[in-house]
Protein backbone atom coordinates (compact mmCIF):
# COMPACT_ATOMS: atom_id res chain seq x y z
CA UNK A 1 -15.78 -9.20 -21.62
CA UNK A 2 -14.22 -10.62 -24.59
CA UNK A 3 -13.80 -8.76 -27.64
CA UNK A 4 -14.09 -10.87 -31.12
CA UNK A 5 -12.93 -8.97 -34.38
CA UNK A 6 -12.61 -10.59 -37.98
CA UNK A 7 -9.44 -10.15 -39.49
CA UNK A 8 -10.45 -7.24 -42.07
CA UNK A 9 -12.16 -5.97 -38.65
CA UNK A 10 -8.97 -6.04 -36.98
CA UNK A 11 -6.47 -4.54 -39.74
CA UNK A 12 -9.00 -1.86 -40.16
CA UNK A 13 -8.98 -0.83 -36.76
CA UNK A 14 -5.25 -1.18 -36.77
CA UNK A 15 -4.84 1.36 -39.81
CA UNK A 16 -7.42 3.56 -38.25
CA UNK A 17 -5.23 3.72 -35.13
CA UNK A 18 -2.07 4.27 -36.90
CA UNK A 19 -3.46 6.75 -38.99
CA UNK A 20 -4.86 8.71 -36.25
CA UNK A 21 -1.63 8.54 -34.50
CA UNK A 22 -0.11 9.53 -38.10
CA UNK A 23 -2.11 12.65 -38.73
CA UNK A 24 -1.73 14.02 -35.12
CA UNK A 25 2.31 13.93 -35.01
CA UNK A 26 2.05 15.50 -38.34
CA UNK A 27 -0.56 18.15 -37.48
CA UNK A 28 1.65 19.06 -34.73
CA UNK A 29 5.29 18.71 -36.58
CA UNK A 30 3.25 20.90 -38.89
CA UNK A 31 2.39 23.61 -36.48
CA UNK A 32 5.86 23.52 -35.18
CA UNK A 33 7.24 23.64 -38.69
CA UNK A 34 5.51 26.76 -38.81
CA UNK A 35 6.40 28.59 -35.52
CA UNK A 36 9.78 27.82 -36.60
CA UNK A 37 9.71 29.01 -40.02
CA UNK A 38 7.83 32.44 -38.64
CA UNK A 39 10.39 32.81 -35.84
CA UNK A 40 13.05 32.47 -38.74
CA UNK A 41 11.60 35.20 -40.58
CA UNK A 42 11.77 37.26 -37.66
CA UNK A 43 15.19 36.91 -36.86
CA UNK A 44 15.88 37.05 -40.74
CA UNK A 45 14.48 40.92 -40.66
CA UNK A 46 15.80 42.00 -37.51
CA UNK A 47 19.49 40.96 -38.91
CA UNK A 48 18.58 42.88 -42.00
CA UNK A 49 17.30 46.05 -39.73
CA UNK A 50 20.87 45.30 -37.87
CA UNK A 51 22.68 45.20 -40.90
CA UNK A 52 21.33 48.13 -41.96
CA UNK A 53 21.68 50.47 -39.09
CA UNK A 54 25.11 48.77 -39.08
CA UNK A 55 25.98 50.31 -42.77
CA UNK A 56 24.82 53.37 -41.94
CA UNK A 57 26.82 53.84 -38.17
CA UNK A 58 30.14 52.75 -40.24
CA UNK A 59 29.34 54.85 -43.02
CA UNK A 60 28.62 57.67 -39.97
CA UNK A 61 32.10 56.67 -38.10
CA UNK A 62 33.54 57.15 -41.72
CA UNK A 63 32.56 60.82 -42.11
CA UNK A 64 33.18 61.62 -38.36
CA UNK A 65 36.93 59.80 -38.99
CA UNK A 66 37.60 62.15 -42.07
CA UNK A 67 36.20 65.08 -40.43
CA UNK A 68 38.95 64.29 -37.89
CA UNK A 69 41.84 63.99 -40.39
CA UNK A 70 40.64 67.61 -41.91
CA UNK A 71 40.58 69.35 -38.41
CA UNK A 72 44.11 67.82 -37.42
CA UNK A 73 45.34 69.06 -40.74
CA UNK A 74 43.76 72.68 -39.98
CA UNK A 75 44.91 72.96 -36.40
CA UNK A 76 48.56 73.72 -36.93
CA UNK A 77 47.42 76.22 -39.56
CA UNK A 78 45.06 77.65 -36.98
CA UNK A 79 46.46 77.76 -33.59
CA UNK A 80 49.94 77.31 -31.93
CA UNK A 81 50.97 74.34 -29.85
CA UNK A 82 51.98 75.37 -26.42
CA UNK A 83 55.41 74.62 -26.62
CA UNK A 84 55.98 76.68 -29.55
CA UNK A 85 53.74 79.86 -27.99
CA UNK A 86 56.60 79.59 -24.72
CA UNK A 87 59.71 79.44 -27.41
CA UNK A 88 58.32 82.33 -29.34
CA UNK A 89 57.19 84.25 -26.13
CA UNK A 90 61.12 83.61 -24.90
CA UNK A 91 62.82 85.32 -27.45
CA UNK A 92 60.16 88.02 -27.19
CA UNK A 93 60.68 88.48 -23.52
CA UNK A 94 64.62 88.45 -24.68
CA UNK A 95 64.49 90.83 -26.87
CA UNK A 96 62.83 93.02 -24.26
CA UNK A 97 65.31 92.51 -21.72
CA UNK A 98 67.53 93.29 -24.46
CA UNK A 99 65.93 96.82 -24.99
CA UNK A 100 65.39 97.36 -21.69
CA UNK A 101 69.20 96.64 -20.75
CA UNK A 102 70.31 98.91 -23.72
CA UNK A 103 68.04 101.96 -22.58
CA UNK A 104 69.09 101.40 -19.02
CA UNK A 105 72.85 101.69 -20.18
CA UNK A 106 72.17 104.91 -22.34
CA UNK A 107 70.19 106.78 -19.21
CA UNK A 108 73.64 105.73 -17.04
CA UNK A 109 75.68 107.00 -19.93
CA UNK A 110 74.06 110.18 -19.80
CA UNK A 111 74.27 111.22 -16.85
CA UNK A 112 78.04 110.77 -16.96
């Protein structure tokens, strides 16, 4: 089987072909253009959800980080640290002895 084409027969056929071939790597570049640009988007809003729930869990530590600075500026105000309660309860418990010794010494004086 032999095949004879004129010339404007065979550039036509030629353009035809390329065209084709043209039109579907474009149509599909195309498509892909556009699953790209949509996955883009996507990712564009989920950083700017991430962003924002960012702002707002450092503007949260914030708070929680001053309301830590006021309570360790109350607590001293409020409530003794241990080792202070044991000095203080010391001299109390010396004094005591104190008293106790002195009362002890005036019930021996007496009965002399």
């Amino acid at each position: 089987m032999i095949l004879e084409l004129e010339a404007y027969q065979a550039i036509g056929l030629a353009i035809t072909i390329i065209g084709s071939i043209y039109a579907s790597g474009k149509s599909f570049f195309s498509r892909f253009e556009t699953v790209l640009k949509e996955r883009d988007d996507g990712l564009k809003d989920e950083l700017s959800k991430l962003s924002n729930q960012m702002s707002r869990e450092s503007e949260a530590i914030r708070k929680l980080d001053r309301e830590v600075l006021i309570l360790k500026g109350e607590l001293p105000r409020d409530y003794v640290a241990k080792e202070d309660f044991i000095r203080s309860f010391t001299v109390v418990e010396a004094k005591l002895d104190a008293v106790q010794n002195l009362i002890t010494n005036l019930k021996v004086e007496g009965r002399n």
